[in-house]
Protein backbone atom coordinates (compact mmCIF):
# COMPACT_ATOMS: atom_id res chain seq x y z
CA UNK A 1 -64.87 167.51 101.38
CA UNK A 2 -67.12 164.47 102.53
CA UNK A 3 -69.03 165.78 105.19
CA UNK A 4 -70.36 162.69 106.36
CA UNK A 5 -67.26 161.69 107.27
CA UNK A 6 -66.79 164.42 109.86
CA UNK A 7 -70.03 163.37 111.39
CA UNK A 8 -69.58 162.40 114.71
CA UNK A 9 -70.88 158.82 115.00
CA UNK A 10 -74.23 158.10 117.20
CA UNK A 11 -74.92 156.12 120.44
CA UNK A 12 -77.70 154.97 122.04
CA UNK A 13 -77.99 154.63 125.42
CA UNK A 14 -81.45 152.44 126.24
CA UNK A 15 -82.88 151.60 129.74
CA UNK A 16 -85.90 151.92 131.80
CA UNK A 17 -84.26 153.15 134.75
CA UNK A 18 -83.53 156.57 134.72
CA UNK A 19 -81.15 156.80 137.23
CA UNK A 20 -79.15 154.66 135.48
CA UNK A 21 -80.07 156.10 131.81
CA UNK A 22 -78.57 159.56 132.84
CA UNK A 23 -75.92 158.65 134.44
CA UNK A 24 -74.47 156.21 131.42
CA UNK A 25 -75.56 158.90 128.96
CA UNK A 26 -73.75 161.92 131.24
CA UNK A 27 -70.43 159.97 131.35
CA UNK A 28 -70.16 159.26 127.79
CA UNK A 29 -71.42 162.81 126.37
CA UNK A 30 -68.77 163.92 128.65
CA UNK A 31 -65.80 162.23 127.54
CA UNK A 32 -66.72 160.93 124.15
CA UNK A 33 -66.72 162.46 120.53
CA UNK A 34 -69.99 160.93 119.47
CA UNK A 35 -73.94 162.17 119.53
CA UNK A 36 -75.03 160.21 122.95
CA UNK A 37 -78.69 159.57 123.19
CA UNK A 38 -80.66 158.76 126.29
CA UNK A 39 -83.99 156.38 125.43
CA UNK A 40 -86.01 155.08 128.43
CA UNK A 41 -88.37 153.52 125.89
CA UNK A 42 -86.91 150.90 123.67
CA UNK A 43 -89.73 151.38 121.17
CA UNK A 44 -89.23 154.89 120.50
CA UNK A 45 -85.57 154.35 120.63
CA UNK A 46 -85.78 151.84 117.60
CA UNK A 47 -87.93 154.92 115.88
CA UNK A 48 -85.11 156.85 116.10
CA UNK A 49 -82.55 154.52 115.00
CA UNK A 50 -84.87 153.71 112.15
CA UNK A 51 -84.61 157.45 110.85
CA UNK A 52 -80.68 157.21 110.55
CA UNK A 53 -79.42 154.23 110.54
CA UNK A 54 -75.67 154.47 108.81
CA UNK A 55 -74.55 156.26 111.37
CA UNK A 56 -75.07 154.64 114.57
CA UNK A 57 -71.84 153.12 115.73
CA UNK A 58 -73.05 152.08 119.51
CA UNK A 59 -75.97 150.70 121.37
CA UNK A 60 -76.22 150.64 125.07
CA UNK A 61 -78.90 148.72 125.92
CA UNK A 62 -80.59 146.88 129.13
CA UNK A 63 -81.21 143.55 128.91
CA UNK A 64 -84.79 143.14 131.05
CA UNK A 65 -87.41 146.32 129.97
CA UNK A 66 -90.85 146.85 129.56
CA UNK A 67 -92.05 146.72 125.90
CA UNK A 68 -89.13 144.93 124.14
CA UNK A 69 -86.33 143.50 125.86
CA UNK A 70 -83.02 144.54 125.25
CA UNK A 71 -82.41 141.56 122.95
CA UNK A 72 -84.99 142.32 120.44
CA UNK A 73 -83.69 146.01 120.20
CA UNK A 74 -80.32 144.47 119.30
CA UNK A 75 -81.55 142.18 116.95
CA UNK A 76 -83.35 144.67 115.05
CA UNK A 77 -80.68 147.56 115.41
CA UNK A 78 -78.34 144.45 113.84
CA UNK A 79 -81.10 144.32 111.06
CA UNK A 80 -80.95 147.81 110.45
CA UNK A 81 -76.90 148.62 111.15
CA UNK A 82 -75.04 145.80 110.93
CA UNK A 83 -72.23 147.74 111.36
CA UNK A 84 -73.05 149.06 115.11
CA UNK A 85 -72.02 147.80 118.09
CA UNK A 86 -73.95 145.79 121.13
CA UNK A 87 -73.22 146.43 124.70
CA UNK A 88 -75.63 144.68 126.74
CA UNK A 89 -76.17 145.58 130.35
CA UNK A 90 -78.18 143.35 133.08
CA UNK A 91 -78.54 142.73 136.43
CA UNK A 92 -79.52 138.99 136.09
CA UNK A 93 -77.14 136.52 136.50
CA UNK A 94 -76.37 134.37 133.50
CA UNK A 95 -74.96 130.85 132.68
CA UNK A 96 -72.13 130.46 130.22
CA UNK A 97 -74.87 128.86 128.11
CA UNK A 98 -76.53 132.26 128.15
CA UNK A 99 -73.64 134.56 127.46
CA UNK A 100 -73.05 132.34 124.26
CA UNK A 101 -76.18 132.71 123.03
CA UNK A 102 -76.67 136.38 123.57
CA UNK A 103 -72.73 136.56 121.21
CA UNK A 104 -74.79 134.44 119.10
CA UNK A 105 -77.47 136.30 118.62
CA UNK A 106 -75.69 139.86 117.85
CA UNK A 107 -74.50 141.09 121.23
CA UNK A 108 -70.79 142.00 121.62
CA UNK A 109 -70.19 142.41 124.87
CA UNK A 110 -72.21 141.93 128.25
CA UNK A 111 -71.94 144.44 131.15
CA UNK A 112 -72.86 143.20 134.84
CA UNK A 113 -75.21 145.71 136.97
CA UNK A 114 -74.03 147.48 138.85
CA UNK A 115 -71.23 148.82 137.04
CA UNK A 116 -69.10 151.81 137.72
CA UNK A 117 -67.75 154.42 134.98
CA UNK A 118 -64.32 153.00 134.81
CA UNK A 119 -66.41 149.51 133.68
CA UNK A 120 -68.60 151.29 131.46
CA UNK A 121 -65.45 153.12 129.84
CA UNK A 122 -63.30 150.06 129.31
CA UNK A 123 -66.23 148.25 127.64
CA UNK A 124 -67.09 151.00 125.05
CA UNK A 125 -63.08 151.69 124.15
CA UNK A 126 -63.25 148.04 123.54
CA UNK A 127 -65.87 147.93 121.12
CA UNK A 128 -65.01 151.70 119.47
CA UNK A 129 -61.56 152.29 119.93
CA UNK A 130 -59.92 154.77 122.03
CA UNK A 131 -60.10 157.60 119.25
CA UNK A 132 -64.07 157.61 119.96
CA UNK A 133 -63.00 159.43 123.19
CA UNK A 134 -61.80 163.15 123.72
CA UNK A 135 -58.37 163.79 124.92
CA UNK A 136 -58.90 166.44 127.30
């Protein structure tokens, strides 16, 4: 039997404020089947990813922290797992022009701040599927 297919696939949940970092991490341990990780620190957060790689599926990532911004952490999580996907969450307003280049540049979707878990939900069944979440 191929175990790592039975692995539950991992998500990464990256922002500086904690308020928000918990409570995006809390919903989706709660009603997803993947391993949710909580990063306030994008730099460590990229150590982590760097360890194990193939099976990170998800990336949940502010846009505007200290130490890299959320756009470098996608770039480089696209470098190492091409195969994950970018949700990008800010609380700055952004031009079209913007939005297109953050698609360009390896984000798949963009989430406004504040959002609420019903937002945060629809955006990650969009990018996983709805058989990334439980059924209870």
């Amino acid at each position: 039997m191929n175990t790592a297919a039975l692995a539950a696939p991992c998500w990464f949940v990256v922002d500086d404020e904690s308020t928000l970092l918990n409570l995006a991490a809390t919903m989706l341990r709660k009603f997803s089947r993947a391993d949710v990780r909580a990063c306030a620190d994008p730099c460590e957060a990229l150590g982590h990813m760097t360890a194990a790689p193939a099976g990170l599926e998800l990336l949940v990532t502010d846009l505007n922290m200290p130490g890299m911004n959320g756009l470098e952490l996608a770039r480089r999580v696209r470098t190492l797992a091409p195969q994950a996907k970018v949700l990008l969450t800010t609380g700055s307003t952004l031009s079209p022009d913007d939005r297109d280049a953050l698609r360009d540049q390896g984000v798949d979707l963009l989430l406004p701040k504040p959002y609420g878990y019903s937002d945060l939900m629809a955006a990650v069944r969009h990018l996983c599927g709805t058989e990334c979440f439980r059924l209870n």
